[in-house]
Protein backbone atom coordinates (compact mmCIF):
# COMPACT_ATOMS: atom_id res chain seq x y z
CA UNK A 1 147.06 120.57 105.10
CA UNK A 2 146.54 118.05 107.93
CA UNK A 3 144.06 119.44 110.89
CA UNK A 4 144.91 121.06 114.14
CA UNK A 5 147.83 120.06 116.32
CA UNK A 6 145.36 118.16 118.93
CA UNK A 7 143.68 116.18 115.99
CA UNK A 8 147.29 115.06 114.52
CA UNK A 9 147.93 114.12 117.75
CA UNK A 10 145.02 111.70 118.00
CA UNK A 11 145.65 110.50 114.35
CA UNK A 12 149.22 109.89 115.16
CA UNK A 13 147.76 108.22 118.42
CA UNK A 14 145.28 105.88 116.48
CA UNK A 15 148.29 105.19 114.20
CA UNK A 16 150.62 103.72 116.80
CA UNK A 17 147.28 101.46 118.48
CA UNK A 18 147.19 100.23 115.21
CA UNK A 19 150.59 99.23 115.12
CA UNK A 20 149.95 97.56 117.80
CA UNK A 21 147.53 95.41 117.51
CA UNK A 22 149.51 94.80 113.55
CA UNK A 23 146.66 96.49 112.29
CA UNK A 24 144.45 93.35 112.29
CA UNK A 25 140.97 95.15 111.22
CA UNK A 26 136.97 93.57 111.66
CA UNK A 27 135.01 94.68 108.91
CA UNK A 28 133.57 96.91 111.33
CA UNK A 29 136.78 99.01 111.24
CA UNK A 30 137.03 98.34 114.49
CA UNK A 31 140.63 97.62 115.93
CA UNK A 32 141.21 95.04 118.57
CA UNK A 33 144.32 95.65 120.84
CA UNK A 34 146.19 91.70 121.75
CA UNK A 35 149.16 92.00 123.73
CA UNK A 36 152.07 92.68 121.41
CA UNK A 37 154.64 89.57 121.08
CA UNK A 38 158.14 89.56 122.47
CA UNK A 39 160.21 91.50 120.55
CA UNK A 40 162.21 88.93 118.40
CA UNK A 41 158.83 87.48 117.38
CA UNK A 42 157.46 90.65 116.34
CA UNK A 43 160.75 91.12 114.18
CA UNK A 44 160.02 88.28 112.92
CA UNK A 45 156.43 89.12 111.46
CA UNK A 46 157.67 92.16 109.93
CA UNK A 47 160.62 90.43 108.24
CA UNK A 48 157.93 88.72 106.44
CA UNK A 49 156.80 91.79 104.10
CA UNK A 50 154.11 89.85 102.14
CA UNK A 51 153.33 87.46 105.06
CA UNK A 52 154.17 83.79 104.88
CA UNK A 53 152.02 83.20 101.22
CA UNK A 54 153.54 86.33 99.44
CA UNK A 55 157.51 86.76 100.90
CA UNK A 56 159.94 85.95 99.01
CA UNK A 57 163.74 85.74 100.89
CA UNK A 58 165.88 86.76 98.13
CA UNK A 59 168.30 90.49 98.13
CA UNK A 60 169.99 89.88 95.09
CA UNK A 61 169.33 91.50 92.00
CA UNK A 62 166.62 89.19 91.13
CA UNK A 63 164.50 89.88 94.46
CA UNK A 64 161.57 91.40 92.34
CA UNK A 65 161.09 88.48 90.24
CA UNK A 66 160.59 85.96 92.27
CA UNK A 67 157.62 83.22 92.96
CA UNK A 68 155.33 83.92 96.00
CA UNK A 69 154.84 81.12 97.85
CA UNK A 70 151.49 80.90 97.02
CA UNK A 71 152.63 79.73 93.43
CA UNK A 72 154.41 77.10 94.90
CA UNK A 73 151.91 75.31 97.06
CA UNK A 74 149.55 75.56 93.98
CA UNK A 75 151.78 73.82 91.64
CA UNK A 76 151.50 77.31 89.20
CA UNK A 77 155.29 77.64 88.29
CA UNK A 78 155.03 76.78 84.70
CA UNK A 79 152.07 79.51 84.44
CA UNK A 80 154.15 81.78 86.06
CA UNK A 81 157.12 81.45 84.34
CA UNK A 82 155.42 81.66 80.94
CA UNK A 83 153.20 84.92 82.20
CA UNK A 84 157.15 86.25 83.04
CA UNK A 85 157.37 85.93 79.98
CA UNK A 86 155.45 87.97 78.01
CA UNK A 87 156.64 90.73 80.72
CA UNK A 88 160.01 90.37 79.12
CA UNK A 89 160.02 89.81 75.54
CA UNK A 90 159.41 92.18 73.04
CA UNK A 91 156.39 92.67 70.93
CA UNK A 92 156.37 92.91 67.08
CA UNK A 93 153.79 93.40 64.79
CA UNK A 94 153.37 89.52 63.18
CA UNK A 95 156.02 87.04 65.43
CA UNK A 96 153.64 84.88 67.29
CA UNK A 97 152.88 84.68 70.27
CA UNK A 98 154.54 87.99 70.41
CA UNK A 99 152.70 89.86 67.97
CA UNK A 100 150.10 92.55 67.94
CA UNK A 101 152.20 95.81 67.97
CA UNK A 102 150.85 98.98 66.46
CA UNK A 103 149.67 100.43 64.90
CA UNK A 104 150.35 102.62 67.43
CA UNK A 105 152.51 101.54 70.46
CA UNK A 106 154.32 102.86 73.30
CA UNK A 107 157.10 100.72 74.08
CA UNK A 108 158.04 97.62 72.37
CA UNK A 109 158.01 95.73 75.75
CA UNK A 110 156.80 95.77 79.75
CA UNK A 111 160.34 95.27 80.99
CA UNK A 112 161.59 98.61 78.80
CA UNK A 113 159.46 100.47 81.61
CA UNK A 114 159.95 98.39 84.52
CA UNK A 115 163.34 97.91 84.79
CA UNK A 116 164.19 95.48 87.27
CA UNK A 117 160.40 94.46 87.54
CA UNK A 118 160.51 98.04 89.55
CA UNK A 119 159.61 101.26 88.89
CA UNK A 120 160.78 103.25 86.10
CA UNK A 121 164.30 105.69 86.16
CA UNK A 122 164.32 109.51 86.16
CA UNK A 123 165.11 110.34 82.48
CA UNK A 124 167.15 113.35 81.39
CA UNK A 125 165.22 112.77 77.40
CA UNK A 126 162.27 110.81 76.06
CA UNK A 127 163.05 108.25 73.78
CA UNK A 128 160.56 104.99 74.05
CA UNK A 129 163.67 102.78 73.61
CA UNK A 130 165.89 104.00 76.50
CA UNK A 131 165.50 101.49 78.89
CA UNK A 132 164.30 102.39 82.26
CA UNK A 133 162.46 104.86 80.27
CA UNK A 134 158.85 104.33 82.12
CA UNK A 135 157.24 108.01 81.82
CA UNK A 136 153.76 108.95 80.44
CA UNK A 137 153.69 112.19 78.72
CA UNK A 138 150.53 113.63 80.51
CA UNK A 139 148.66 116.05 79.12
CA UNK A 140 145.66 117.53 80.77
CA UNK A 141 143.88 120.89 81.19
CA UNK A 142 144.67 123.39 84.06
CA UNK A 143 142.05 121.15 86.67
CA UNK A 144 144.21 118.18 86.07
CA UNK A 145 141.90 116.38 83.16
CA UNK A 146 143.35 114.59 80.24
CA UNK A 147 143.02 115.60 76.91
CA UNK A 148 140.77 112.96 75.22
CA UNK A 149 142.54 113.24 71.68
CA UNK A 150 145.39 112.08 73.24
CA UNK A 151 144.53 109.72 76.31
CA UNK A 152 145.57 108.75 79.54
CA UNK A 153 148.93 107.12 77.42
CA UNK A 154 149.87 109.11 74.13
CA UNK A 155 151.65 107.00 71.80
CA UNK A 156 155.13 108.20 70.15
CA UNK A 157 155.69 105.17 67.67
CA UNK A 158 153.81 104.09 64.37
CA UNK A 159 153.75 101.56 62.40
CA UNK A 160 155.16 102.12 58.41
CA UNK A 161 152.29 104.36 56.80
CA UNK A 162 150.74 105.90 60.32
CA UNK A 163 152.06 108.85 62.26
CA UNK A 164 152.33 109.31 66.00
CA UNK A 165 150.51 110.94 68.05
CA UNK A 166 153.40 112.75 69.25
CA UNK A 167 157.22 112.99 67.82
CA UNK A 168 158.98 111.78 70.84
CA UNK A 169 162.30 113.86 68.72
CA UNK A 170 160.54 117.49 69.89
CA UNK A 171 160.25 116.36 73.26
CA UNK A 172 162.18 118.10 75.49
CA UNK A 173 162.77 117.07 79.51
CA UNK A 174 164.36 120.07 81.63
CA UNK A 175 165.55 119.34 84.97
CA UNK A 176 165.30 122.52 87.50
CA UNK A 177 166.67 123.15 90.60
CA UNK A 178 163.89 124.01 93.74
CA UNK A 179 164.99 125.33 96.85
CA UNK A 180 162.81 125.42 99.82
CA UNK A 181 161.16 127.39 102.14
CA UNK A 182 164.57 126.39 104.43
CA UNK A 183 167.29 127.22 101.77
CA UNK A 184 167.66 123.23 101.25
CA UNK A 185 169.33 122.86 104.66
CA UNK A 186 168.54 121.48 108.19
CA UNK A 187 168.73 123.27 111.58
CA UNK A 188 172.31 121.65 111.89
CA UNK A 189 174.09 122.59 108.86
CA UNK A 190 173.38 119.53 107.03
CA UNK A 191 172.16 120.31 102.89
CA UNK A 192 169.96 118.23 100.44
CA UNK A 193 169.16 118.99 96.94
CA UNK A 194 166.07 119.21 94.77
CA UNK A 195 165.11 119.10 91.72
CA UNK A 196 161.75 118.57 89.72
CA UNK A 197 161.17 118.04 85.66
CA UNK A 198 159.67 120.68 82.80
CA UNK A 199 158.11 119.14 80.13
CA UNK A 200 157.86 120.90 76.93
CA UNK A 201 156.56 119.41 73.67
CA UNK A 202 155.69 121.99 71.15
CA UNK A 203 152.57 122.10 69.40
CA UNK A 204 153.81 121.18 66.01
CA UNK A 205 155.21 117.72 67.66
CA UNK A 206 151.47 117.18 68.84
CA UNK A 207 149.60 115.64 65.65
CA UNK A 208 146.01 115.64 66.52
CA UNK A 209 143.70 118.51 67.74
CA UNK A 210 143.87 119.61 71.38
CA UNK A 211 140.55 118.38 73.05
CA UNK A 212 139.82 118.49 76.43
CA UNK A 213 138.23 115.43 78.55
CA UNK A 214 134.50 116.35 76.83
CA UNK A 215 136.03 116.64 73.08
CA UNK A 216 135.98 120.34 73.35
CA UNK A 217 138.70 122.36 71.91
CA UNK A 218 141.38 123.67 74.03
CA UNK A 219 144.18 126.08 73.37
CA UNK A 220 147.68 124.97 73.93
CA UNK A 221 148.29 128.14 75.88
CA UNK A 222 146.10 125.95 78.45
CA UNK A 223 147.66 122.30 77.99
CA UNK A 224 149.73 121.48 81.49
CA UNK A 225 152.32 118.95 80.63
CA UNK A 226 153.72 116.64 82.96
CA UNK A 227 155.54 113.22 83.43
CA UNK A 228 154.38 110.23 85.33
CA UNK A 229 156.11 107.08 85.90
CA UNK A 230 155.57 103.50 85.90
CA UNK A 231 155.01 101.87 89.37
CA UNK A 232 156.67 98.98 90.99
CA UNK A 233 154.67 95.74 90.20
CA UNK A 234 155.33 93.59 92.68
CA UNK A 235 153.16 92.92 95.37
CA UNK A 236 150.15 93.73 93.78
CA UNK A 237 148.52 90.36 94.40
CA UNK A 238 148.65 91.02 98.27
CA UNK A 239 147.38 94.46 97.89
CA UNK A 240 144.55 93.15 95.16
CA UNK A 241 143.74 90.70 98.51
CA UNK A 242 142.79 93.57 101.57
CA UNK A 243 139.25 92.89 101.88
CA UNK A 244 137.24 95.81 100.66
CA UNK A 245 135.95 96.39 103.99
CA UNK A 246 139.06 96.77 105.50
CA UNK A 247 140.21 99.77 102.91
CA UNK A 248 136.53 101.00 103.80
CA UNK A 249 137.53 101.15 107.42
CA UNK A 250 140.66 103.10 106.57
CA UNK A 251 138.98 105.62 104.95
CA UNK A 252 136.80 106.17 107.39
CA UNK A 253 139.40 106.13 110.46
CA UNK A 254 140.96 109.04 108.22
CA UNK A 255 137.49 111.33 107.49
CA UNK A 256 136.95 110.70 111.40
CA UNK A 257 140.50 112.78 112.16
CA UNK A 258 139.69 115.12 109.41
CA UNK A 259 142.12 114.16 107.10
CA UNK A 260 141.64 115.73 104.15
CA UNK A 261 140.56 113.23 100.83
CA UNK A 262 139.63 113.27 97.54
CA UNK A 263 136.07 114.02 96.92
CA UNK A 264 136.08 112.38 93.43
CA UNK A 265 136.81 109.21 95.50
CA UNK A 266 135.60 109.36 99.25
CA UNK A 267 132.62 112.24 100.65
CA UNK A 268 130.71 112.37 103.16
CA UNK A 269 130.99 108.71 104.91
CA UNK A 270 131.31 106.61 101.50
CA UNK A 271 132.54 105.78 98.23
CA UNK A 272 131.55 108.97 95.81
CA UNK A 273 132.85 106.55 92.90
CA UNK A 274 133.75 102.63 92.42
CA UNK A 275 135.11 100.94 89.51
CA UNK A 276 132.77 98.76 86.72
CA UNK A 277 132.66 96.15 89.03
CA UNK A 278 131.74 97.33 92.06
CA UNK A 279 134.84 97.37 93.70
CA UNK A 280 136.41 100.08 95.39
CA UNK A 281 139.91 101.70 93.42
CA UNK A 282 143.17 100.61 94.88
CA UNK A 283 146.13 100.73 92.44
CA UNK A 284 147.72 103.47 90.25
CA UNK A 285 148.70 107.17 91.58
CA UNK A 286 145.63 108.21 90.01
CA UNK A 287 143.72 105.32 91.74
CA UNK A 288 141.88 104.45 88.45
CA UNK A 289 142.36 100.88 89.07
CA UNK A 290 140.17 98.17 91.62
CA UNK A 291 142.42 95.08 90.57
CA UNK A 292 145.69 93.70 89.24
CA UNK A 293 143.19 91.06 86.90
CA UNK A 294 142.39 92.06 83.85
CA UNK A 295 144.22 95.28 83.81
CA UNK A 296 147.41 94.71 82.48
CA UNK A 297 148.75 97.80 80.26
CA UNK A 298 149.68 95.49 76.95
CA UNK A 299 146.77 96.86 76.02
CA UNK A 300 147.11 100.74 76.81
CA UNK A 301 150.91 100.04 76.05
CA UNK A 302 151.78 98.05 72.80
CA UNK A 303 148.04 98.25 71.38
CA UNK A 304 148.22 94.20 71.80
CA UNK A 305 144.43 93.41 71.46
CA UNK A 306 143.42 90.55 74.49
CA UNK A 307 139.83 89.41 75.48
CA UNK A 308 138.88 92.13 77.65
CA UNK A 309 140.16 94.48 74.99
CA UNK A 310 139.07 94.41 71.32
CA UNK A 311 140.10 97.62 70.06
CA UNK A 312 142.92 99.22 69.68
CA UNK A 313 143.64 101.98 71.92
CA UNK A 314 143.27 104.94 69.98
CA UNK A 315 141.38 108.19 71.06
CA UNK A 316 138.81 108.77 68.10
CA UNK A 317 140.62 112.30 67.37
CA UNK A 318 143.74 110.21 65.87
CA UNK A 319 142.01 107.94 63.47
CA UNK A 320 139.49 111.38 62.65
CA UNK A 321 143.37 112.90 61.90
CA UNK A 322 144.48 110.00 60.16
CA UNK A 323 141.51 109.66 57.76
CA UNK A 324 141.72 113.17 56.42
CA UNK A 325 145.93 112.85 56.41
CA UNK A 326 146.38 113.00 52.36
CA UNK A 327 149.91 111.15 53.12
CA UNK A 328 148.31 108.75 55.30
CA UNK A 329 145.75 108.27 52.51
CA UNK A 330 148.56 107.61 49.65
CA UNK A 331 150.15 104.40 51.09
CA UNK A 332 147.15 102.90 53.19
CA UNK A 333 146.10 100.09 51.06
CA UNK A 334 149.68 99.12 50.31
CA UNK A 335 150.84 99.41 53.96
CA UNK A 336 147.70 98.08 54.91
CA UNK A 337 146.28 95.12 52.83
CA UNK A 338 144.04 93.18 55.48
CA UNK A 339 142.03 96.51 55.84
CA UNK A 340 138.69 97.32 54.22
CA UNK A 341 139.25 98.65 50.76
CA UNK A 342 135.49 99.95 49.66
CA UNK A 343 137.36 102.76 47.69
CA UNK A 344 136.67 105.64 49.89
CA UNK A 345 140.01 105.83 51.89
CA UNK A 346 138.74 107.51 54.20
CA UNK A 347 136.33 105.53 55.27
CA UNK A 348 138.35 102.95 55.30
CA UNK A 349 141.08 104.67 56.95
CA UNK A 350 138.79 105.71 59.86
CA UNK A 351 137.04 101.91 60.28
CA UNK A 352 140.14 99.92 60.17
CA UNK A 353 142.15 102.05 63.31
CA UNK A 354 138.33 102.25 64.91
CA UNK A 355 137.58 99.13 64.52
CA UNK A 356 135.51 97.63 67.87
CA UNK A 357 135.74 93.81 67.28
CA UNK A 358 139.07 92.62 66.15
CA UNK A 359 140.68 89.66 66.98
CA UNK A 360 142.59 88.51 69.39
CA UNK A 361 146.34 88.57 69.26
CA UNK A 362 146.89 87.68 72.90
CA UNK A 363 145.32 84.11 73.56
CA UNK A 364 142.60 84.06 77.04
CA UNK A 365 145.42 81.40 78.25
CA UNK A 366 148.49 83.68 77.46
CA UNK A 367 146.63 86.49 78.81
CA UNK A 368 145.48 84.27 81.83
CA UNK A 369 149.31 83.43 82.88
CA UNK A 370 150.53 86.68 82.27
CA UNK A 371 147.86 88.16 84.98
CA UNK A 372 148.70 85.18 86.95
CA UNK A 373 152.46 86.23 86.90
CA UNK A 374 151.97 89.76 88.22
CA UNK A 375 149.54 88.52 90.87
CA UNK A 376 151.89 85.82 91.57
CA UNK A 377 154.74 88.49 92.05
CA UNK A 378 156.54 88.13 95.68
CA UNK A 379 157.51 90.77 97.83
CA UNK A 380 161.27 90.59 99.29
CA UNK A 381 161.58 90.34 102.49
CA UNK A 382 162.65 93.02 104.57
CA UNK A 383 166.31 93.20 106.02
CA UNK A 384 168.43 94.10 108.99
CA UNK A 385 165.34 94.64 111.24
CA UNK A 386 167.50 93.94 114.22
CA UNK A 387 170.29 96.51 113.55
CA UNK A 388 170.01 99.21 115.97
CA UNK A 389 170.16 101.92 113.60
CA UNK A 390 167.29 100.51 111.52
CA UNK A 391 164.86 99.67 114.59
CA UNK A 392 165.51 103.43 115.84
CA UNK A 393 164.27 104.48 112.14
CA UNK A 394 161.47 102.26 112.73
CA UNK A 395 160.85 103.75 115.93
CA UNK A 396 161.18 107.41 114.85
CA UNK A 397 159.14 106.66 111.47
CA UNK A 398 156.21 106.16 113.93
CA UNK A 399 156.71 109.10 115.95
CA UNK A 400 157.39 111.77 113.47
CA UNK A 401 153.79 110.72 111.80
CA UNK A 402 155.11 109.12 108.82
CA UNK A 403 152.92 106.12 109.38
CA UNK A 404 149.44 108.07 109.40
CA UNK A 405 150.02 107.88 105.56
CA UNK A 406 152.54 105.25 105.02
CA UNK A 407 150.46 102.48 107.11
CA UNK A 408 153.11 100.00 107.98
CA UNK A 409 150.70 96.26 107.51
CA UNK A 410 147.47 95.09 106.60
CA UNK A 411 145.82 92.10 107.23
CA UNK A 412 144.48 90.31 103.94
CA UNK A 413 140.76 88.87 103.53
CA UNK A 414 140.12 85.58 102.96
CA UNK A 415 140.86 86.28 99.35
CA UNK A 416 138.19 83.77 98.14
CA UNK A 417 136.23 85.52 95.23
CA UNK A 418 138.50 86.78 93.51
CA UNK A 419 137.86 90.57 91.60
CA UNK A 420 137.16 89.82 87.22
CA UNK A 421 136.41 93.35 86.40
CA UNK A 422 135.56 91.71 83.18
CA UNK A 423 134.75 88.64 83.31
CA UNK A 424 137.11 86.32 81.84
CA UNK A 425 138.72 84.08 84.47
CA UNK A 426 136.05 82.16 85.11
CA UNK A 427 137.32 78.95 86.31
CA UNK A 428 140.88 79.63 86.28
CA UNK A 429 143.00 79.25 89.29
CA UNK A 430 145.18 81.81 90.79
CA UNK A 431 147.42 82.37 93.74
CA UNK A 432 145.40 83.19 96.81
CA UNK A 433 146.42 85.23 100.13
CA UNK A 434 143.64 84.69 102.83
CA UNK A 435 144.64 86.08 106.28
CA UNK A 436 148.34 87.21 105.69
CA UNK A 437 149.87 89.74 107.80
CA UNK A 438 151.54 92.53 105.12
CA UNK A 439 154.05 95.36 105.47
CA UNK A 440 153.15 97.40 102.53
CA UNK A 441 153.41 101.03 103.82
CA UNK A 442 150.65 102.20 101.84
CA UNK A 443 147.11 103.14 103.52
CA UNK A 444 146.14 102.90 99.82
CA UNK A 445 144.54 106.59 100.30
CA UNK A 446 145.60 109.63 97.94
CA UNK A 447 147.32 112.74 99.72
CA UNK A 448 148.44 115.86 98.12
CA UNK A 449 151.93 117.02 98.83
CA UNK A 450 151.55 120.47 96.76
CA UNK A 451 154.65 119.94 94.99
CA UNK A 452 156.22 122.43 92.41
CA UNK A 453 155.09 120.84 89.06
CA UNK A 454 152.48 118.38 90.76
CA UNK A 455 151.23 115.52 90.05
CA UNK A 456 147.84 115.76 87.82
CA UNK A 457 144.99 116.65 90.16
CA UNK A 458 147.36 117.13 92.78
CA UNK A 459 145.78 113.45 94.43
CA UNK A 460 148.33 110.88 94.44
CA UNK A 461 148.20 107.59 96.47
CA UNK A 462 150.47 106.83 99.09
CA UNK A 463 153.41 104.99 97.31
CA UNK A 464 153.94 101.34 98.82
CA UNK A 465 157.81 101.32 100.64
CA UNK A 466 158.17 97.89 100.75
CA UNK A 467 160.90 96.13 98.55
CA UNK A 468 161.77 99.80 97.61
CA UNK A 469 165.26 99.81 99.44
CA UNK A 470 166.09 96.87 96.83
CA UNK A 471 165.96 99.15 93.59
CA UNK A 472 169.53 100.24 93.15
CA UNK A 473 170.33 96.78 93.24
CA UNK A 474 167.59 95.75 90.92
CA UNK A 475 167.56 98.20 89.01
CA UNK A 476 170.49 100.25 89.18
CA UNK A 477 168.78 103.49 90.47
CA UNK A 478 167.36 104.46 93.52
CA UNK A 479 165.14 107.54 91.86
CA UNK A 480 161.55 107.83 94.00
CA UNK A 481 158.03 110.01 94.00
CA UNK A 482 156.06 109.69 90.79
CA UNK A 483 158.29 111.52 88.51
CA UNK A 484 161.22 110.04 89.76
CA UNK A 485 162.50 113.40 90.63
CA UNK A 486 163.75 112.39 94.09
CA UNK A 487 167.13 110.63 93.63
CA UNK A 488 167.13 109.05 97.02
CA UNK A 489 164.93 108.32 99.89
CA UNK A 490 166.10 111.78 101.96
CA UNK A 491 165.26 113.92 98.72
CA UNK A 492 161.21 112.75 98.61
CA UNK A 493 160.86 112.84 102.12
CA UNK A 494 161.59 116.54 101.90
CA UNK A 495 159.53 116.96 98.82
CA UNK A 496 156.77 116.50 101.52
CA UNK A 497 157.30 119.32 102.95
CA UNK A 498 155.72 122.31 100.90
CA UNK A 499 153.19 124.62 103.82
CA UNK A 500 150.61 123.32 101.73
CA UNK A 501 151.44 119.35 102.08
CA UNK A 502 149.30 117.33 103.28
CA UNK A 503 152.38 115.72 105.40
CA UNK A 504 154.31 119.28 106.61
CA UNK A 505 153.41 118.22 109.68
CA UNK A 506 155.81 115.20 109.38
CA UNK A 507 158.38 116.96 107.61
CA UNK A 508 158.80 119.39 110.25
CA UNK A 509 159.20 116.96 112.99
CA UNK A 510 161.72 115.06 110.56
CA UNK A 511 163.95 118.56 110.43
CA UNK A 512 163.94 119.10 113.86
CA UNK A 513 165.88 115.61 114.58
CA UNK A 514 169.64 115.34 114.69
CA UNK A 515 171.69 114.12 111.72
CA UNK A 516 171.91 110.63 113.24
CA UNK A 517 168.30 110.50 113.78
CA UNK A 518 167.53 111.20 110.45
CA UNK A 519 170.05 108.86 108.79
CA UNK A 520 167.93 105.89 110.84
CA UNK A 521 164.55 106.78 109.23
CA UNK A 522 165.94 106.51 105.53
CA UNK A 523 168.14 103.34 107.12
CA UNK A 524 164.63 102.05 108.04
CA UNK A 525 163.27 103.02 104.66
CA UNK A 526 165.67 101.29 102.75
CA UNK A 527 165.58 98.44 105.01
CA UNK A 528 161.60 97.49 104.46
């Protein structure tokens, strides 16, 4: 839960000086104070979501496709355009350049799970083809690990002669009703629903052992299942450009009003964990990611095998299952006849899916313009900022405390070295952002909101807003939170609100405004 009512107070305070000054942050965290601009010009700024490089002025529903700017000025469309794609197409197993599927696979393409170049749908059944379909089928232990036979993305589809790890068929998504600690109803009469999903996959749909994150054995009586969904995409490149020092300085504004954060990520004045290179994490709900290059999920995905990534990704446990599967074993050579064949299937079996040099079936160049494309990726710009309604959400949005989390703009670094976790863009150019004012909404910080059937861990990173208010046109759904159990923006801002959230404090300021009051801050919302 947030502190004491005197430090929310000054957190809410330091929140609104920020706001201010449009959050423009020294490395030294420290936060200068100019005199704010009149009031058209400062409409103006924030109608620019991604700043002047990264907005893109487009509300149809191709407003989360578009060009930043920044691919403009640097002549990059044809790069773009062909990183778009190999977002859109499908993947096979032998049509070049679209090949590399299986042998196990997730989805056949990225667009299947990011419909609209959004986030993914709420889903009433699992099936990998459904479109809009963009939910992991987590797995973890009872503290929120993930089982290592079946990895941070189990795969439901396999190529002629494998199995999958899991028969998508068996899986079963319930969705439950929740009713609050309020009955599902404001002070005035006003009533909201909620719901939240049960997963259930039974063990006989699971085809490898249960291990836990250190390869022990674990009892299914102790596997938690949940779903997670895919994220929205766009806008990545702006967040990939905040200076590291300036997320450092956020973290430690937080720790200083004794917020409460993760200790696998931020104790005691620092970082208690960066990524491989150096870099502080940034992206994902789980916050397992420091940069948008170089960790693109064809990989994790459709098993398509690109330079950074020469392996398939397989947890060991499958091909150990695989190997000793006597059906497996009968048709390998003839499903399979560019594997090893020494005579010992199993052997064989267990080298070719383990295999830790294989080539490339992604080129560097395709693989170059299809990061370029998603750092490339504009943000829409936001809309209606001068309509009453909306500018009294804004208004209230601050007040209530919603911003503490949901930090309304960042100010970019100069974006000049830009973050190669591994090393293979050497030389290549890519969009830049240096010094751009952005509305994001995100204080890139994870925050536990206790909710019934929880996120894994509980941690989850505040959820960029911007662009959101687009989706239903995009996309044709407006479903939020990282299960896409909210079906609108009023239903996850009162999944906040468990006495355990991190944000009740919010969410009981939110209930104690009238009807109309409310109805501006999801205006706002939706406007941004």
């Amino acid at each position: 839960m947030f502190p004491n009512r005197a430090i929310r107070h000054a957190l809410a305070m330091a929140t609104l000086v920020a706001m201010a000054s449009g959050c423009r942050e020294r490395n030294s965290g420290t936060e200068p104070q100019p005199t704010p601009p009149p009031v058209d010009e400062q409409l103006r700024i924030e109608t620019y979501a991604g700043g002047e490089l990264g907005t893109a002025f487009n509300s149809t529903a191709s407003a989360l496709e578009q060009p930043s700017p920044a691919i403009l000025q640097a002549g990059l469309e044809y790069e773009f355009k062909m990183g778009e794609a190999f977002f859109e197409r499908d993947y096979t197993t032998n049509s070049k350049p679209f090949s590399g599927l299986g042998p196990l696979y997730l989805r056949t393409s990225c667009l299947t799970c990011h419909p609209g170049y959004g986030h993914g749908s709420r889903q009433t059944r699992y099936r990998h083809n459904d479109f809009g379909n963009g939910y992991l089928l987590i797995l973890t232990d009872r503290e929120g690990q993930v089982l290592s036979s079946l990895g941070i993305v189990p795969m439901t589809q396999a190529v002629p002669g494998l199995k999958p790890m899991i028969d998508e068929k068996q899986v079963r998504i319930d969705w439950l009703e929740h009713t609050d600690e309020w009955g599902n109803q404001f002070p005035d009469g006003e009533r909201y629903s909620l719901i939240y999903p049960e997963l259930t996959i039974p063990r006989e749909a699971i085809y490898v052992p249960l291990e836990d994150a250190h390869g022990n054995p674990i009892a299914y009586s102790d596997v938690v299942m949940t779903l997670e969904s895919t994220i929205g995409i766009y806008g990545t490149g702006l967040l990939d450009a905040i200076h590291d020092d300036s997320l450092r300085a956020e973290y430690l504004r937080q720790e200083r009003h004794g917020v409460p954060l993760n200790p696998a990520i931020w104790a005691g004045g620092n970082w208690a964990s960066l990524g491989a290179d150096g870099h502080p994490f940034r992206f994902d709900y789980a916050l397992d990611a420091t940069s948008t290059q170089g960790n693109v999920s064809l990989w994790e995905v459709t098993n398509v095998v690109t330079d950074p990534y020469t392996e398939n990704y397989i947890p060991e446990a499958y091909y150990r299952t695989a190997a000793a599967d006597p059906e497996v074993q009968a048709g390998f050579y003839a499903n399979f006849p560019d594997a090893p064949n020494t005579g010992n299937v199993h052997d064989d079996i267990y080298n070719y899916l383990g295999n830790k040099n294989m080539p490339l079936e992604m080129s560097s160049e395709q693989h170059y313009q299809l990061n370029l494309w998603i750092r490339g990726l504009a943000v829409p710009a936001a809309r209606n900022l001068d309509d009453e309604q909306v500018q009294l959400g804004r208004k209230l949005f601050r007040q209530i405390g919603c911003a503490a989390c949901h930090r309304p703009s960042w100010v970019t670094g100069p974006d000049e070295q830009l973050q190669d976790p591994y090393n293979v863009f050497a030389g290549r150019v890519f969009p830049r952002y240096p010094h751009q004012t952005i509305w994001p909404y995100t204080d890139l910080v994870q925050h536990r909101l206790r909710m019934k059937n929880d996120i894994r861990t509980g941690w989850c990173r505040t959820t960029p807003l911007w662009g959101r208010g687009l989706m239903l046109t995009c996309a044709g759904h407006s479903d939020r939170l990282h299960d896409c159990r909210a079906r609108n923006t009023m239903e996850a801002i009162m999944w906040h609100g468990s006495a355990q959230s991190d944000a009740r404090w919010t969410v009981d300021a939110f209930r104690k405004l009238s009807k109309a009051e409310r109805d501006a801050i999801v205006k706002f919302i939706d406007a941004i």
